[in-house]
Protein backbone atom coordinates (compact mmCIF):
# COMPACT_ATOMS: atom_id res chain seq x y z
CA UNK A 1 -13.78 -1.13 4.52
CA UNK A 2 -11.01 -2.01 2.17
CA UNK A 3 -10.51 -5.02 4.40
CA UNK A 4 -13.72 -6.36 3.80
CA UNK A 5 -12.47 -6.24 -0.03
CA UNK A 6 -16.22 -4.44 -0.85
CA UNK A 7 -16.38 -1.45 -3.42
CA UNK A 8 -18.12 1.29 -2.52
CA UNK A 9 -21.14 0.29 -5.04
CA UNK A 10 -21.95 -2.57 -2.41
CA UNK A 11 -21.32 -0.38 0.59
CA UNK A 12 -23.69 2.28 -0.95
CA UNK A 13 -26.51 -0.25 -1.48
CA UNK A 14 -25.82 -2.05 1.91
CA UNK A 15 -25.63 1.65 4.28
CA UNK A 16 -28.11 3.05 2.04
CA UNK A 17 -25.99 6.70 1.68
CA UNK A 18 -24.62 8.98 -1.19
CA UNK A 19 -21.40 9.11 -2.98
CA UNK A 20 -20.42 12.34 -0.33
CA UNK A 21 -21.62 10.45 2.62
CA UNK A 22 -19.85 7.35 1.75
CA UNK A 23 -16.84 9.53 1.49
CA UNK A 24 -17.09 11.37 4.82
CA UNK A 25 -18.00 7.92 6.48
CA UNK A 26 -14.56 6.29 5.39
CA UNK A 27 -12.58 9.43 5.99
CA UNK A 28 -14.15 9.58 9.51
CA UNK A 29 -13.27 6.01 9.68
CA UNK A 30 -9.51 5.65 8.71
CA UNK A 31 -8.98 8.92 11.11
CA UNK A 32 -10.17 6.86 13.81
CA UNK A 33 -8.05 4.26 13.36
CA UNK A 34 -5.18 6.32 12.82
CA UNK A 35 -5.73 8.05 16.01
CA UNK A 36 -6.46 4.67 18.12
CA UNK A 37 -3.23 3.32 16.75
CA UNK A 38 -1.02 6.08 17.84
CA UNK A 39 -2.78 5.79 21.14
CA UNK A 40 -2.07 2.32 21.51
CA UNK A 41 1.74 2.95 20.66
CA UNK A 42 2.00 5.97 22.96
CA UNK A 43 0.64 3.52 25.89
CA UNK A 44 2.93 0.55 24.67
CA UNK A 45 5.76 3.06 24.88
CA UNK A 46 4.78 3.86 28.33
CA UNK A 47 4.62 0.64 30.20
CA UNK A 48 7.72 0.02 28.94
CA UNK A 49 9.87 2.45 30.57
């Protein structure tokens, strides 16, 4: 979301949700991709050995 350099006015009008949902959305979000990216390290770890 902050990639696509939008504030969350825009996303708001554009998903159609509420301050609160807007919030859980992008904390959902940036867990996600925290998670996937110590996955992908853990696995780049392990085919290396």
């Amino acid at each position: 979301m902050d990639s696509a350099q939008l504030d969350n006015q825009e996303m708001k009008s554009a998903l159609t949700c509420s301050d609160e949902e807007l919030e859980q959305a992008k904390f959902k979000l940036y867990k996600k991709l925290k998670q996937d990216k110590v996955r992908l390290d853990f696995r780049a770890s392990s085919t290396l050995e």
